[in-house]
PDB file of N, CA and C in Angstrom:
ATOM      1  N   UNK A   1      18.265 143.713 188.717  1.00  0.00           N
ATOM      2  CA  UNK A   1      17.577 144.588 187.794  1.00  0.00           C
ATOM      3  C   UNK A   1      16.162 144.108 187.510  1.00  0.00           C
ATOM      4  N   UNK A   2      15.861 142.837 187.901  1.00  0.00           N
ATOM      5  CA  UNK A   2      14.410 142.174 187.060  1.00  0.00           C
ATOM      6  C   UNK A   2      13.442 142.445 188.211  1.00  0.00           C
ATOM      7  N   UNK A   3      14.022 142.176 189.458  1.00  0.00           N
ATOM      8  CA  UNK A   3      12.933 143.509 190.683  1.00  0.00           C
ATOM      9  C   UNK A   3      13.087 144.489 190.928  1.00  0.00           C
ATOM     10  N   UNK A   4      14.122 145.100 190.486  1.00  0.00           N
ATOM     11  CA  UNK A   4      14.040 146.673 190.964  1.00  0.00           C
ATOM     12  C   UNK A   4      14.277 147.013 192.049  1.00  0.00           C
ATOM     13  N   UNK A   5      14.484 145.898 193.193  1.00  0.00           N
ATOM     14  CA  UNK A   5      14.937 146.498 194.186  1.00  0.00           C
ATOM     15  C   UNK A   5      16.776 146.460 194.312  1.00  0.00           C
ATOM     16  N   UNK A   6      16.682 147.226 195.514  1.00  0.00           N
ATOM     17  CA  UNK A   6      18.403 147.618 195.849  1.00  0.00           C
ATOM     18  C   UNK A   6      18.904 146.272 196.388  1.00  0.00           C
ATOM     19  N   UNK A   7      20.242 146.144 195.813  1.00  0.00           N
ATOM     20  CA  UNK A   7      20.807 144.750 196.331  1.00  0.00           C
ATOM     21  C   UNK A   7      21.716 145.314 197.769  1.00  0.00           C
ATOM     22  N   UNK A   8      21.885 144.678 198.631  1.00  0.00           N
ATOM     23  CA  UNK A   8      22.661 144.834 200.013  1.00  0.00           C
ATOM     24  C   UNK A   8      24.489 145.964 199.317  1.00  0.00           C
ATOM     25  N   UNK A   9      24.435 146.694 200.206  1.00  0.00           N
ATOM     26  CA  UNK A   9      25.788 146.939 200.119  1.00  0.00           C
ATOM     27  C   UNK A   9      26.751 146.964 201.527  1.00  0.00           C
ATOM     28  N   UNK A  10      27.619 147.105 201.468  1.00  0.00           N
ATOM     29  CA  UNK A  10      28.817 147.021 202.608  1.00  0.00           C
ATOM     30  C   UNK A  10      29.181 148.629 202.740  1.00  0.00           C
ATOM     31  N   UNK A  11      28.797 149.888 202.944  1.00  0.00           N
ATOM     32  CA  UNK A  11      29.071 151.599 203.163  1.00  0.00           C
ATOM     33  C   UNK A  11      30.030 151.351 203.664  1.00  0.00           C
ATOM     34  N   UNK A  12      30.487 151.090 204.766  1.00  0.00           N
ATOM     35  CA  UNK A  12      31.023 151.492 206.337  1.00  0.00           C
ATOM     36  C   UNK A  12      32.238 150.493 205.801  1.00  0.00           C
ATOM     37  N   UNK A  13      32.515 149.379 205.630  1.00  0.00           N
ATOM     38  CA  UNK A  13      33.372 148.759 205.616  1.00  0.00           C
ATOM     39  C   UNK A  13      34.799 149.147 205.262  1.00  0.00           C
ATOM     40  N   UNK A  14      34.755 150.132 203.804  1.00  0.00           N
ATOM     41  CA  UNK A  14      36.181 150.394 203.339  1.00  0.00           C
ATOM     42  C   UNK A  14      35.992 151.764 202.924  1.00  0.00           C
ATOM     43  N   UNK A  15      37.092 152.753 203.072  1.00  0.00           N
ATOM     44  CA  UNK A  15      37.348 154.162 202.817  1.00  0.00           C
ATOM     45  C   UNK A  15      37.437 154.464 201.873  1.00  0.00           C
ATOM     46  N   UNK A  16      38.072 153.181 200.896  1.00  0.00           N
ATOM     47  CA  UNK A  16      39.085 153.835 199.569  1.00  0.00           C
ATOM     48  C   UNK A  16      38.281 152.684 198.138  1.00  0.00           C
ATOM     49  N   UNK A  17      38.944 152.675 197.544  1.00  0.00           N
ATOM     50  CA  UNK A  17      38.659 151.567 196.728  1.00  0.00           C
ATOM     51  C   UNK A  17      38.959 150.177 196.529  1.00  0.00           C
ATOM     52  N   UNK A  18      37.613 149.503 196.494  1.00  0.00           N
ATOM     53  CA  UNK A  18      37.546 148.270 196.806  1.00  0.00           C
ATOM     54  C   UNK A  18      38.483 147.204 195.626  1.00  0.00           C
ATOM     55  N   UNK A  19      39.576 146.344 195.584  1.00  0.00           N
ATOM     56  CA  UNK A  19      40.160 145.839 194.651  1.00  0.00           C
ATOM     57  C   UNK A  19      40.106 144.151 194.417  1.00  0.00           C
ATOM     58  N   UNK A  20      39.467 143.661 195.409  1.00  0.00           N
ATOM     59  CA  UNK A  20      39.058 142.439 195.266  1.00  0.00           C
ATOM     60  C   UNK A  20      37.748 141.813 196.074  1.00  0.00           C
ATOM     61  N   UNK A  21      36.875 141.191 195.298  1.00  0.00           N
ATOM     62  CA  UNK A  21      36.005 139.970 196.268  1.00  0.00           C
ATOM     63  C   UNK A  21      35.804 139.205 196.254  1.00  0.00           C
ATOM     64  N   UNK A  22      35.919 137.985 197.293  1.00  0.00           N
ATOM     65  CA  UNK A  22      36.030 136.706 196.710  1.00  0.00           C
ATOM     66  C   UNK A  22      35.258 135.886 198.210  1.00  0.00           C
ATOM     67  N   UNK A  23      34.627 134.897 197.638  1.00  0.00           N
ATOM     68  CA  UNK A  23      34.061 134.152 198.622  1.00  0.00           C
ATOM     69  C   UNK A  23      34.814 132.715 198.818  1.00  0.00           C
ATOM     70  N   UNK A  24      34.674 132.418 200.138  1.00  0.00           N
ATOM     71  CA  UNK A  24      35.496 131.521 200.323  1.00  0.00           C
ATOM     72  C   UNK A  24      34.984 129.829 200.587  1.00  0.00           C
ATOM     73  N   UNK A  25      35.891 129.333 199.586  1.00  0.00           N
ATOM     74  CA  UNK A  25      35.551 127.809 199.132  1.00  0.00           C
ATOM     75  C   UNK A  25      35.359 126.985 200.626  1.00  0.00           C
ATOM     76  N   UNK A  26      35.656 127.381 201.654  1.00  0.00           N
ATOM     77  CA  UNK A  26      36.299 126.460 202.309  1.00  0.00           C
ATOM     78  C   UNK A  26      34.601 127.071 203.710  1.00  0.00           C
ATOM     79  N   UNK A  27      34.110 127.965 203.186  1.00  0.00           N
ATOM     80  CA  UNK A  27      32.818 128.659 204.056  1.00  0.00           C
ATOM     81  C   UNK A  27      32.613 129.262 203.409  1.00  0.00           C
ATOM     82  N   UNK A  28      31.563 128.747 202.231  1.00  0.00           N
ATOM     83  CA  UNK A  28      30.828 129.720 200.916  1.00  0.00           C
ATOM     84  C   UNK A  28      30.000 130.760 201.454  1.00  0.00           C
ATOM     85  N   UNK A  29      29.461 130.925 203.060  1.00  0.00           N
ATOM     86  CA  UNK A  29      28.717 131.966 203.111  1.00  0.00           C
ATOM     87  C   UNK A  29      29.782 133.308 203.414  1.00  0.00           C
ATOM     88  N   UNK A  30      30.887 133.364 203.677  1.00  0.00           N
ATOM     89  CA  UNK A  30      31.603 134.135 204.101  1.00  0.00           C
ATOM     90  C   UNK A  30      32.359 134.874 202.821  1.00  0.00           C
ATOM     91  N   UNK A  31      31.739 135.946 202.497  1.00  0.00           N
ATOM     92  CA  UNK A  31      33.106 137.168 201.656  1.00  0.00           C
ATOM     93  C   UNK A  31      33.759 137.939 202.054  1.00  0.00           C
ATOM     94  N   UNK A  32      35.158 137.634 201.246  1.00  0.00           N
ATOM     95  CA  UNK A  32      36.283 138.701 202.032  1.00  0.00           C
ATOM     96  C   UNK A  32      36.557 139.387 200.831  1.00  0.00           C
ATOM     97  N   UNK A  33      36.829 140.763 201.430  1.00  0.00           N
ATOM     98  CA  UNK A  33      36.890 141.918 200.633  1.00  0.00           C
ATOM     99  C   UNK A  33      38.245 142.385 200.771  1.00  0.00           C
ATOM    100  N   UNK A  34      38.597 142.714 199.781  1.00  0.00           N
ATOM    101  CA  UNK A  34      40.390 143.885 200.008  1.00  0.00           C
ATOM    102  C   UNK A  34      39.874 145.161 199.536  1.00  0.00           C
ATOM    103  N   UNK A  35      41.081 145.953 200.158  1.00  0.00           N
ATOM    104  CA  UNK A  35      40.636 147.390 199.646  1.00  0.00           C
ATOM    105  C   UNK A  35      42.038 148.701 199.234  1.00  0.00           C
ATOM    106  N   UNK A  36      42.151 149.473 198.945  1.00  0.00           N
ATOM    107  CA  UNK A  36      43.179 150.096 198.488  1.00  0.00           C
ATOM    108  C   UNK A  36      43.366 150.673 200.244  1.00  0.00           C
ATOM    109  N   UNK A  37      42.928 150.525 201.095  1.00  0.00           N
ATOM    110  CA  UNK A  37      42.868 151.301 202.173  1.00  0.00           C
ATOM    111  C   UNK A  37      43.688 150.457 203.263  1.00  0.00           C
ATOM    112  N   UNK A  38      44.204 149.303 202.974  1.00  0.00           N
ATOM    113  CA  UNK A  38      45.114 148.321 203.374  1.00  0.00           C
ATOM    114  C   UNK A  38      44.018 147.484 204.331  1.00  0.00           C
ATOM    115  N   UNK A  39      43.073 147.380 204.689  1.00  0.00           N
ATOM    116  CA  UNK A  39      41.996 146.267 204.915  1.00  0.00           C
ATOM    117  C   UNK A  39      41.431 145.569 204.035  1.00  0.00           C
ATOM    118  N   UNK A  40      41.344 144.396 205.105  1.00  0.00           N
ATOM    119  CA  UNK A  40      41.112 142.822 204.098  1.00  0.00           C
ATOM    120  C   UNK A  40      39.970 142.814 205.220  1.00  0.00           C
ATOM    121  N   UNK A  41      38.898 142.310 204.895  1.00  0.00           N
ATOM    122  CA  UNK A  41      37.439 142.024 205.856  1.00  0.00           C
ATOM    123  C   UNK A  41      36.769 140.749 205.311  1.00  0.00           C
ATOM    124  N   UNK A  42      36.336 140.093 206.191  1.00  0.00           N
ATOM    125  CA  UNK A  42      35.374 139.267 206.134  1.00  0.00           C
ATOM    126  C   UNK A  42      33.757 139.176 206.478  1.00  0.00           C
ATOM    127  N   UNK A  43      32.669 139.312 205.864  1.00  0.00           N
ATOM    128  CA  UNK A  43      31.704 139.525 206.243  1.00  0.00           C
ATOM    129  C   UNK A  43      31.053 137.750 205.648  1.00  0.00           C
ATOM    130  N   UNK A  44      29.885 137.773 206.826  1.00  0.00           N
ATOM    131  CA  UNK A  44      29.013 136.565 206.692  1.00  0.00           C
ATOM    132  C   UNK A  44      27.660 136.894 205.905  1.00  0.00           C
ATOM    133  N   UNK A  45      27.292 136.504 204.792  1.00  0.00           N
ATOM    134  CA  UNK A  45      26.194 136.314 203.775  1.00  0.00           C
ATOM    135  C   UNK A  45      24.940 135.978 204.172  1.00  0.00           C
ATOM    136  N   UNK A  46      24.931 135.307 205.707  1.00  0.00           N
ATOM    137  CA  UNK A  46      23.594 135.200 206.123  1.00  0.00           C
ATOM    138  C   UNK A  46      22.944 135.558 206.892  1.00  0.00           C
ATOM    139  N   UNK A  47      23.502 136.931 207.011  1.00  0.00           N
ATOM    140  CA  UNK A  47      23.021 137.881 208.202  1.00  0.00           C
ATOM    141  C   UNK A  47      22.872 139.267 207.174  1.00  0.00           C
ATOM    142  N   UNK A  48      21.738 140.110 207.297  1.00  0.00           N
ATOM    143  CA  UNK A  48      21.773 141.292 206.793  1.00  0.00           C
ATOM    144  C   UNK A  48      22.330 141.993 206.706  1.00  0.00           C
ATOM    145  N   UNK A  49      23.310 142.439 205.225  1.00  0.00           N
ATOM    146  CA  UNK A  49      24.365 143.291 205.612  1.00  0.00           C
ATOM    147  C   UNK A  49      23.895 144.898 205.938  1.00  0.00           C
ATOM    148  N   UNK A  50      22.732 145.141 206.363  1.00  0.00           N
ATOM    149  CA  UNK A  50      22.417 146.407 207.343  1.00  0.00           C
ATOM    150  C   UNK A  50      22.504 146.569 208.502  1.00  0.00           C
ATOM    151  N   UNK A  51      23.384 145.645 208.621  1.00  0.00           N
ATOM    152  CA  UNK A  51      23.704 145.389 210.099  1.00  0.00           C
ATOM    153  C   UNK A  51      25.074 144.608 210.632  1.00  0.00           C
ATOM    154  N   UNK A  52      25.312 145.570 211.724  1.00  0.00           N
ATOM    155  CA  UNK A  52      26.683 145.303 211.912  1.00  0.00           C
ATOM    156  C   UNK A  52      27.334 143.762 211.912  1.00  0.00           C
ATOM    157  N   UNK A  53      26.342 142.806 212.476  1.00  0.00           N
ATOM    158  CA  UNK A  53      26.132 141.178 212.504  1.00  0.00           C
ATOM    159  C   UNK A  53      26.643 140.637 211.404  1.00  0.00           C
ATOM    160  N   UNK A  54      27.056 141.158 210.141  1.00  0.00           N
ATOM    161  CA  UNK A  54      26.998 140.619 208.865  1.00  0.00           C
ATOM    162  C   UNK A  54      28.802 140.587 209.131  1.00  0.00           C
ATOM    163  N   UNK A  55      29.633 141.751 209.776  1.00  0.00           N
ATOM    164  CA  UNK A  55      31.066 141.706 209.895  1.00  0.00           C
ATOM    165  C   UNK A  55      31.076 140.854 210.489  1.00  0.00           C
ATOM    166  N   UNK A  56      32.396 139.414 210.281  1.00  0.00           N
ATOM    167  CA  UNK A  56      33.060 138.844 211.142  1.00  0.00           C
ATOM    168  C   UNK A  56      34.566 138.956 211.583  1.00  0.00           C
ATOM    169  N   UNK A  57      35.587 139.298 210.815  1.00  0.00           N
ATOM    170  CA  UNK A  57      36.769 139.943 210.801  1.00  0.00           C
ATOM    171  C   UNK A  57      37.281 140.921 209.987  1.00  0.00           C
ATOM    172  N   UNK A  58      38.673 141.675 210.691  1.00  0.00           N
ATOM    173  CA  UNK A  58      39.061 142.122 209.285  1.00  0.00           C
ATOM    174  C   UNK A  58      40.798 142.411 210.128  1.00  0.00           C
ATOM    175  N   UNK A  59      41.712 142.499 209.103  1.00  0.00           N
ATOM    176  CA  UNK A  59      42.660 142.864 209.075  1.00  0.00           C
ATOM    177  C   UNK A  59      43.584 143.789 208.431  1.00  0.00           C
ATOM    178  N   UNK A  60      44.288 144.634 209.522  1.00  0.00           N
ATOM    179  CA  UNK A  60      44.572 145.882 208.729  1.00  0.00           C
ATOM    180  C   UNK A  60      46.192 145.613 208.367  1.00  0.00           C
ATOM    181  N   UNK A  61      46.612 145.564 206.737  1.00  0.00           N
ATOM    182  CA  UNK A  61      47.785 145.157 206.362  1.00  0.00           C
ATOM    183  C   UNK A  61      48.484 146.691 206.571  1.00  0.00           C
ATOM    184  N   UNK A  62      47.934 147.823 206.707  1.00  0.00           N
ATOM    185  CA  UNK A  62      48.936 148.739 206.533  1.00  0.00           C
ATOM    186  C   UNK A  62      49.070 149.647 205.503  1.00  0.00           C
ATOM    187  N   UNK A  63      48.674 149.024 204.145  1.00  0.00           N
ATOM    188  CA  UNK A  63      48.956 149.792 202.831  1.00  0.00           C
ATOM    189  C   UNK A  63      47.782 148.679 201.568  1.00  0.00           C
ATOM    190  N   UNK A  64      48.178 149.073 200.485  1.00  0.00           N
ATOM    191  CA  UNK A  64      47.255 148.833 199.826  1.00  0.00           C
ATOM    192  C   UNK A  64      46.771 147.381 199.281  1.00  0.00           C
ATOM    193  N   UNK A  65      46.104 147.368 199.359  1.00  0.00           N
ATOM    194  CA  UNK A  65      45.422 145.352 198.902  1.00  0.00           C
ATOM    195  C   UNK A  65      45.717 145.150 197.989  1.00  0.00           C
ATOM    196  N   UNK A  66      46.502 144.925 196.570  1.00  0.00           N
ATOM    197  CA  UNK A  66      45.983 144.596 195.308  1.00  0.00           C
ATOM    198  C   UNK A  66      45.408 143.208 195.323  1.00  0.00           C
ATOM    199  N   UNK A  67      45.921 141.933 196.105  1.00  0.00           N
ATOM    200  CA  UNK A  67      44.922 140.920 195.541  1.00  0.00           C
ATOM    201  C   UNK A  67      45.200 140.083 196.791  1.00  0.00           C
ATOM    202  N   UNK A  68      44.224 139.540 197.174  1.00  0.00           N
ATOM    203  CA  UNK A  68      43.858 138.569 197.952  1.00  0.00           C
ATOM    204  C   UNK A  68      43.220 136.747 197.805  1.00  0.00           C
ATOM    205  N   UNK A  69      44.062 135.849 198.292  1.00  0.00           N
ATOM    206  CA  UNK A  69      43.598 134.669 197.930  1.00  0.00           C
ATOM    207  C   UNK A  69      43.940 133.726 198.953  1.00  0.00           C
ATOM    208  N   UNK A  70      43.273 132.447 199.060  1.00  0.00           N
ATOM    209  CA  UNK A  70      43.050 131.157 199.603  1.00  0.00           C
ATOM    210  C   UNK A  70      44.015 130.529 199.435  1.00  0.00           C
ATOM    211  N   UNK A  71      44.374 129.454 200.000  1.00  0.00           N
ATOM    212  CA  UNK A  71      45.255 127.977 199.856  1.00  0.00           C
ATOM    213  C   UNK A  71      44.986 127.654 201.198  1.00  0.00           C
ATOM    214  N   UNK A  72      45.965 126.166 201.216  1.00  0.00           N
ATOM    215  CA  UNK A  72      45.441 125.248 201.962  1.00  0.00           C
ATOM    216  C   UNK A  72      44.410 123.984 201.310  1.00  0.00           C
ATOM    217  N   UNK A  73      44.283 122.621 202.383  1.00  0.00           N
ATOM    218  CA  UNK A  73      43.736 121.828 201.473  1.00  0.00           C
ATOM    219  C   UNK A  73      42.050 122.049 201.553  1.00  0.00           C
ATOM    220  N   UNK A  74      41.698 122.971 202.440  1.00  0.00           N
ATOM    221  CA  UNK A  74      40.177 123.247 202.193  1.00  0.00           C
ATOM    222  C   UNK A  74      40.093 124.934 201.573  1.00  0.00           C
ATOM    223  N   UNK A  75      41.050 125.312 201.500  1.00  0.00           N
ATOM    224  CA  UNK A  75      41.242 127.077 201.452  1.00  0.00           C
ATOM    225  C   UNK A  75      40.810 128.195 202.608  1.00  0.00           C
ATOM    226  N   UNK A  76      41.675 127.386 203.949  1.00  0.00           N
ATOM    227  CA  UNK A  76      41.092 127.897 204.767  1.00  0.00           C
ATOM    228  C   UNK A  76      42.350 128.715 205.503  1.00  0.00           C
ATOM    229  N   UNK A  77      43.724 129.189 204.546  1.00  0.00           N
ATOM    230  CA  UNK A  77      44.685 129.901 204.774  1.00  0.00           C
ATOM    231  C   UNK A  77      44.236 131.603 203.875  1.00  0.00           C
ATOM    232  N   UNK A  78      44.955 132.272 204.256  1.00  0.00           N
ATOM    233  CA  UNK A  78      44.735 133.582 203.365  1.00  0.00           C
ATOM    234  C   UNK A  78      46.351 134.221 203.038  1.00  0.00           C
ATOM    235  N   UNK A  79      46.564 134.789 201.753  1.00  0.00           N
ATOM    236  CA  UNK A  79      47.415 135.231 201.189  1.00  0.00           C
ATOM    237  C   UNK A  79      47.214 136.376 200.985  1.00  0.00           C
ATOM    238  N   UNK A  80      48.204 137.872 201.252  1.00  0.00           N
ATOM    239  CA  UNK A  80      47.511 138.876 200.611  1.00  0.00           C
ATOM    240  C   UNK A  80      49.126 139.453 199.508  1.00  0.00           C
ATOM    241  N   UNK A  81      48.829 140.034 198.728  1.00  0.00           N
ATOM    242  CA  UNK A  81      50.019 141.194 197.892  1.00  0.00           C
ATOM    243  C   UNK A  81      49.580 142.116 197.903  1.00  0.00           C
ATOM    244  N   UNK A  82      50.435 143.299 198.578  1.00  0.00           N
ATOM    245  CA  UNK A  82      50.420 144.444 198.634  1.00  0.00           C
ATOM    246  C   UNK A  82      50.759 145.440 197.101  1.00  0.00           C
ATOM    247  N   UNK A  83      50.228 146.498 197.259  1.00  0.00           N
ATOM    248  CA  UNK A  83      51.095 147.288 196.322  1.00  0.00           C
ATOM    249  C   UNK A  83      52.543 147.568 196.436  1.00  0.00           C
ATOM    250  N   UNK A  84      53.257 147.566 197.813  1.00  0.00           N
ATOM    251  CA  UNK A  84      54.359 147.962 198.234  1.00  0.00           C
ATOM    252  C   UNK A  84      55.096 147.461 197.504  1.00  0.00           C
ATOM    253  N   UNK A  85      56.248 147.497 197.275  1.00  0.00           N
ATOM    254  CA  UNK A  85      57.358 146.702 196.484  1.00  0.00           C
ATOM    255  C   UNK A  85      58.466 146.853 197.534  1.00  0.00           C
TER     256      UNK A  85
END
């Protein structure tokens, strides 16, 4: 807000609504995103996200993200919970 300009966004990445973001301890430049659209993505922070270069993975669970998290002794495992029951 104190420049006025537009901060980077991710368009293309998710369909539905986005339900978690979290950057990861274990490779602080890397955020992974969940989404109600059952993709979990990883994009890299030091590449322009106007450009496709900024995606590095993603995985499609199927159904909906509610929360996504780390473990492991650097946090370099991933956990996801679905909405499904």
């Amino acid at each position: 807000r104190r420049t006025a300009t537009q901060l980077p966004t991710m368009d293309d990445t998710h369909m539905e609504d986005v339900t978690q973001v979290k950057f990861c301890p274990a490779s602080p430049h890397h955020v992974i995103t969940a989404s109600v659209d059952g993709l979990v993505a990883v994009h890299d922070t030091r590449k322009p996200f106007t450009d496709d270069d900024a995606f590095v993975a993603a995985i499609n669970v199927g159904t909906s993200v509610e929360e996504v998290g780390l473990y492991g002794p650097h946090g370099e495992r991933m956990w996801v919970r679905t909405g499904t029951e």
